[in-house]
PDB file of N, CA and C in Angstrom:
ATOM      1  N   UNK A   1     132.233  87.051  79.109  1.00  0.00           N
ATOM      2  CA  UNK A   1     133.251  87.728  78.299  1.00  0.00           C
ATOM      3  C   UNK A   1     133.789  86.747  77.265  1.00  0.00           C
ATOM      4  N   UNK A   2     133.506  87.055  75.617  1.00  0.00           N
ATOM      5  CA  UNK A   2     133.783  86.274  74.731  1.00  0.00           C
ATOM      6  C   UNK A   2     135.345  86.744  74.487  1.00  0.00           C
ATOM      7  N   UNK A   3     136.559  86.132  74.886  1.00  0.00           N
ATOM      8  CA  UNK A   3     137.947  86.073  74.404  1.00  0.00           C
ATOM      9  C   UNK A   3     138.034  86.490  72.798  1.00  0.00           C
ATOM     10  N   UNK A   4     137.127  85.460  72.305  1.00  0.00           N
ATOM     11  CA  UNK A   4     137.320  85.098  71.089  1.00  0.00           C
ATOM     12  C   UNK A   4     137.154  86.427  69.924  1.00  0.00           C
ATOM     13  N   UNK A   5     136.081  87.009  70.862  1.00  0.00           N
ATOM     14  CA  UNK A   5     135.353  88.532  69.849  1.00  0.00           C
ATOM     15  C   UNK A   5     136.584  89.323  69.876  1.00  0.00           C
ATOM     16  N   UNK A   6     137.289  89.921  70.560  1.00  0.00           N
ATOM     17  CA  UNK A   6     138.199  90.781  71.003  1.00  0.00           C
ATOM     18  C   UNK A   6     139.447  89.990  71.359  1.00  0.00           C
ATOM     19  N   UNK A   7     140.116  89.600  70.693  1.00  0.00           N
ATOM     20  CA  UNK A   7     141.481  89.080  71.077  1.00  0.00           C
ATOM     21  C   UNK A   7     142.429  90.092  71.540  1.00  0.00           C
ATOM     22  N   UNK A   8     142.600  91.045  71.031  1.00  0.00           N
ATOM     23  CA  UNK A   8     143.417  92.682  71.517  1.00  0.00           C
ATOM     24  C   UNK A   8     143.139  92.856  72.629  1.00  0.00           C
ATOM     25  N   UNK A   9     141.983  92.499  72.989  1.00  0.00           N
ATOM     26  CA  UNK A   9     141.395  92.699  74.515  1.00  0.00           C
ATOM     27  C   UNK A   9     141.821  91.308  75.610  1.00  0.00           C
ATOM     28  N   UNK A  10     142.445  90.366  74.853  1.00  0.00           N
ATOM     29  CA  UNK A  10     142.886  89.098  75.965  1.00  0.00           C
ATOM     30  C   UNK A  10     143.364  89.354  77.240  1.00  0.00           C
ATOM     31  N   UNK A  11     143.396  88.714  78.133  1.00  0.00           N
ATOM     32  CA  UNK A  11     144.871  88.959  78.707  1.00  0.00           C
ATOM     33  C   UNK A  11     146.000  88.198  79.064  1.00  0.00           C
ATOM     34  N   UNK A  12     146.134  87.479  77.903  1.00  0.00           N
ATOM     35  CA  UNK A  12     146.985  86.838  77.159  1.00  0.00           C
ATOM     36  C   UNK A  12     147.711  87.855  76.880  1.00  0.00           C
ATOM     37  N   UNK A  13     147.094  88.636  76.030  1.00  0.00           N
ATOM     38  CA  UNK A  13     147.822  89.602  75.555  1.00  0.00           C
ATOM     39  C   UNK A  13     148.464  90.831  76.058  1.00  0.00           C
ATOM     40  N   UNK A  14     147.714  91.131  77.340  1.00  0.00           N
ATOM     41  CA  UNK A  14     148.384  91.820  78.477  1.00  0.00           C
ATOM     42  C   UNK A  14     149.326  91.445  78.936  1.00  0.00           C
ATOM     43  N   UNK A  15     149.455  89.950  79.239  1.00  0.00           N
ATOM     44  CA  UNK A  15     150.705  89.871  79.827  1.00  0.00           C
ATOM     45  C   UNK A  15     151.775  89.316  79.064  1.00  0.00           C
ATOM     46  N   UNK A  16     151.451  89.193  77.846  1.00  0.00           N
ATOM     47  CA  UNK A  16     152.405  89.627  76.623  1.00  0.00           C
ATOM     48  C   UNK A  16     153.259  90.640  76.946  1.00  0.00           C
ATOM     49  N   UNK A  17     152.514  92.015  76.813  1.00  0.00           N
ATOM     50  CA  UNK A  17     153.323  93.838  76.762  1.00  0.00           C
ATOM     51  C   UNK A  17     152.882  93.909  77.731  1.00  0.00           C
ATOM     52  N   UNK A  18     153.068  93.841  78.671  1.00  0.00           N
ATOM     53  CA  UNK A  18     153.025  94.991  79.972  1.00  0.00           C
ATOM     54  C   UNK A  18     154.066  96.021  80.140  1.00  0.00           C
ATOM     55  N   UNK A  19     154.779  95.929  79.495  1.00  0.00           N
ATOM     56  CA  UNK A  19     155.567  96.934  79.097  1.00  0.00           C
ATOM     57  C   UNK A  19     155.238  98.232  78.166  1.00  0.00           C
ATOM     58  N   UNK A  20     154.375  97.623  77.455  1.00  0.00           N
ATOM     59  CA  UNK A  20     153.625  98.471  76.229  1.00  0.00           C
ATOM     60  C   UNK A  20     152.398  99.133  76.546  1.00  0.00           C
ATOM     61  N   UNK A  21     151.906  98.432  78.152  1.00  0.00           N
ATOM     62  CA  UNK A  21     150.749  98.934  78.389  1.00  0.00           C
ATOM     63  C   UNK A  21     151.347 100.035  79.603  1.00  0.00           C
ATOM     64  N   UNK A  22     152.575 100.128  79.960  1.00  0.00           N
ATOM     65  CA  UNK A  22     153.137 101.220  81.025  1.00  0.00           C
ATOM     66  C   UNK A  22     153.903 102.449  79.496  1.00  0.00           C
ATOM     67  N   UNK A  23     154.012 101.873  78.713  1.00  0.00           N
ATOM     68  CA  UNK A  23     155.053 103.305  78.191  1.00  0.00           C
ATOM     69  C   UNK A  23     153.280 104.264  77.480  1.00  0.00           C
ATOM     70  N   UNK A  24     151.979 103.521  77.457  1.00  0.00           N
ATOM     71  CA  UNK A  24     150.836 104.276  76.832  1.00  0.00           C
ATOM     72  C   UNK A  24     150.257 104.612  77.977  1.00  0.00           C
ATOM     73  N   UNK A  25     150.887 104.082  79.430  1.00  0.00           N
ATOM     74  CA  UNK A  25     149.899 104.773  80.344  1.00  0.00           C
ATOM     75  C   UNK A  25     150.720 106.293  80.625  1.00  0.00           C
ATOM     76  N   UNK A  26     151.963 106.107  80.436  1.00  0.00           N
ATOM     77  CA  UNK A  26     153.082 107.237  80.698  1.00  0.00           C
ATOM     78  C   UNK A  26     152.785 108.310  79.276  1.00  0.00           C
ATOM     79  N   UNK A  27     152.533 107.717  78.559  1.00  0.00           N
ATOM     80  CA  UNK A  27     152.104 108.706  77.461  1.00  0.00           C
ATOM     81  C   UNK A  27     150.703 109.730  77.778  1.00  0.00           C
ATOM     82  N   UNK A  28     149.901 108.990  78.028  1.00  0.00           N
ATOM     83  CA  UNK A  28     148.438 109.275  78.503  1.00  0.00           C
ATOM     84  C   UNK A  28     148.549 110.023  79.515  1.00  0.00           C
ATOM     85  N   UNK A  29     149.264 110.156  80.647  1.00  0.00           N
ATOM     86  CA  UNK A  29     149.823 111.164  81.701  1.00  0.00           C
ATOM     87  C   UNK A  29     150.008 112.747  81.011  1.00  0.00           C
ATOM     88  N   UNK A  30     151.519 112.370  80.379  1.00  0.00           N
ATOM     89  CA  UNK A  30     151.924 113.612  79.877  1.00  0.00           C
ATOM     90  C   UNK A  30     150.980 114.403  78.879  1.00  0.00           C
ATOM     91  N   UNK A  31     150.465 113.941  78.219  1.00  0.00           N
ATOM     92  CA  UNK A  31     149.513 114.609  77.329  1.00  0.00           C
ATOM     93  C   UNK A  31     148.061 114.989  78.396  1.00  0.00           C
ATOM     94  N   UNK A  32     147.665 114.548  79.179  1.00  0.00           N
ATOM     95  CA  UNK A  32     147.046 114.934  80.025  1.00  0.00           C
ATOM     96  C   UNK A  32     147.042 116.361  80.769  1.00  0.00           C
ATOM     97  N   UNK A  33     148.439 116.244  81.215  1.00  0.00           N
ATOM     98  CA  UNK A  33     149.281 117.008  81.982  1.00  0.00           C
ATOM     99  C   UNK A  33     149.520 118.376  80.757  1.00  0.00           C
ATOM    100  N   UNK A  34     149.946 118.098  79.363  1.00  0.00           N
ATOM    101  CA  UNK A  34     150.459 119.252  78.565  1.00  0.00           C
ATOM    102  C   UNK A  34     148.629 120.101  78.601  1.00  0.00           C
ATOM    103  N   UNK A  35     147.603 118.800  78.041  1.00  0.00           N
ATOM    104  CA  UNK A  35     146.270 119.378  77.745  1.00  0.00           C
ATOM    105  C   UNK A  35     145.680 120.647  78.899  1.00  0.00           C
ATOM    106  N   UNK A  36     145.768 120.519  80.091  1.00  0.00           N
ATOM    107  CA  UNK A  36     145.613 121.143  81.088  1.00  0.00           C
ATOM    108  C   UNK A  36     146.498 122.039  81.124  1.00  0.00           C
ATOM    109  N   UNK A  37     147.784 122.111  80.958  1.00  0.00           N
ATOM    110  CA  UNK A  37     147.986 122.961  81.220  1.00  0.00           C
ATOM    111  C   UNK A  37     148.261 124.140  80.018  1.00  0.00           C
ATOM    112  N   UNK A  38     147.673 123.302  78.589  1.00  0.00           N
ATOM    113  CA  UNK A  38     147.346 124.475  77.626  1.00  0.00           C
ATOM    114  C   UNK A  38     145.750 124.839  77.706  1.00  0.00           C
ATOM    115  N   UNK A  39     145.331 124.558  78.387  1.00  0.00           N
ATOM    116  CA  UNK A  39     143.795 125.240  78.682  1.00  0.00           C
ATOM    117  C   UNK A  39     144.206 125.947  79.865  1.00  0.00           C
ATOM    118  N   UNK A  40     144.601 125.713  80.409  1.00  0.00           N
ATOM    119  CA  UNK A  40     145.067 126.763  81.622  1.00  0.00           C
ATOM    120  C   UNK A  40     145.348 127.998  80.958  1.00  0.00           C
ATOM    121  N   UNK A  41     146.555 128.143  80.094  1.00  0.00           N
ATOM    122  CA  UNK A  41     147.402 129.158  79.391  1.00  0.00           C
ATOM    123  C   UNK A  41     146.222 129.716  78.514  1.00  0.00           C
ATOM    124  N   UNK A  42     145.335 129.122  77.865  1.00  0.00           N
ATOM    125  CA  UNK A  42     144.555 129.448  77.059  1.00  0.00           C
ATOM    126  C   UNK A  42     143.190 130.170  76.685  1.00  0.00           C
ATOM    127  N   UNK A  43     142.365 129.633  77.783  1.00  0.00           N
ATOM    128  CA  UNK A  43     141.118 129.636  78.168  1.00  0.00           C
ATOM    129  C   UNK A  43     140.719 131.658  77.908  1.00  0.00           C
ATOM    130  N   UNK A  44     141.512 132.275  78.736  1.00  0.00           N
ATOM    131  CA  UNK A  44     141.453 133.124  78.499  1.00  0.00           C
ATOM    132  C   UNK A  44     141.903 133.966  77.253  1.00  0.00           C
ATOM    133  N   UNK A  45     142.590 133.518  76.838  1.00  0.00           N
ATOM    134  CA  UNK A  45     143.457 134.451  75.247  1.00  0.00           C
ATOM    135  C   UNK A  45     142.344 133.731  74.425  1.00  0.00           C
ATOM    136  N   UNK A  46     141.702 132.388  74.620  1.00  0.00           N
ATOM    137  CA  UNK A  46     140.409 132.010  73.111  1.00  0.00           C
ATOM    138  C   UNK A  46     138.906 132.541  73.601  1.00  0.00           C
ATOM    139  N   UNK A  47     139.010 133.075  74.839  1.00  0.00           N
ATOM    140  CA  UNK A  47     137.537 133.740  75.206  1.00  0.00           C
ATOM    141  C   UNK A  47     137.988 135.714  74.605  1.00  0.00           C
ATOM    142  N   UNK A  48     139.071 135.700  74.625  1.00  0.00           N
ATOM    143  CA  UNK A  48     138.868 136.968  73.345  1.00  0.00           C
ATOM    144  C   UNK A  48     139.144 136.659  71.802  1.00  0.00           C
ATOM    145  N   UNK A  49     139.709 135.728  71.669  1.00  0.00           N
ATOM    146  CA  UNK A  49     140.049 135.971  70.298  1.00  0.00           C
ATOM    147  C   UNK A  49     138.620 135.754  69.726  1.00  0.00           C
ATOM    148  N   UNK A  50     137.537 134.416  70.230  1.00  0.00           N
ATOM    149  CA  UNK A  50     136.220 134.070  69.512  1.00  0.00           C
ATOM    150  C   UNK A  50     135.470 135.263  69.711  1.00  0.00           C
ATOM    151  N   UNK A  51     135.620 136.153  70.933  1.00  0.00           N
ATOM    152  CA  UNK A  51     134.321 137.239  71.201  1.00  0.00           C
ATOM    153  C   UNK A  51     135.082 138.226  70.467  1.00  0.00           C
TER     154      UNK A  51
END
């Protein structure tokens, strides 16, 4: 593993923000969570609107 190619990728830099890497994992949840449950709501109302 070259450090050098990917510095964003350190983990240097992780333990820089670990803070920054919990408020994008909490982000990544909820949008998860909204995505599902607008395909839930959905799935059916876009299998008529396309047919």
């Amino acid at each position: 593993m070259a450090l050098g190619v990917a510095p964003s990728l350190s983990p240097t830099t992780i333990h820089r923000h670990p803070e920054r890497l919990k408020r994008w994992a909490a982000i990544n949840a909820m949008i998860r969570q909204k995505n599902q449950e607008a395909n839930q709501k959905t799935t059916s109302e876009d299998a008529k609107k396309t047919n």
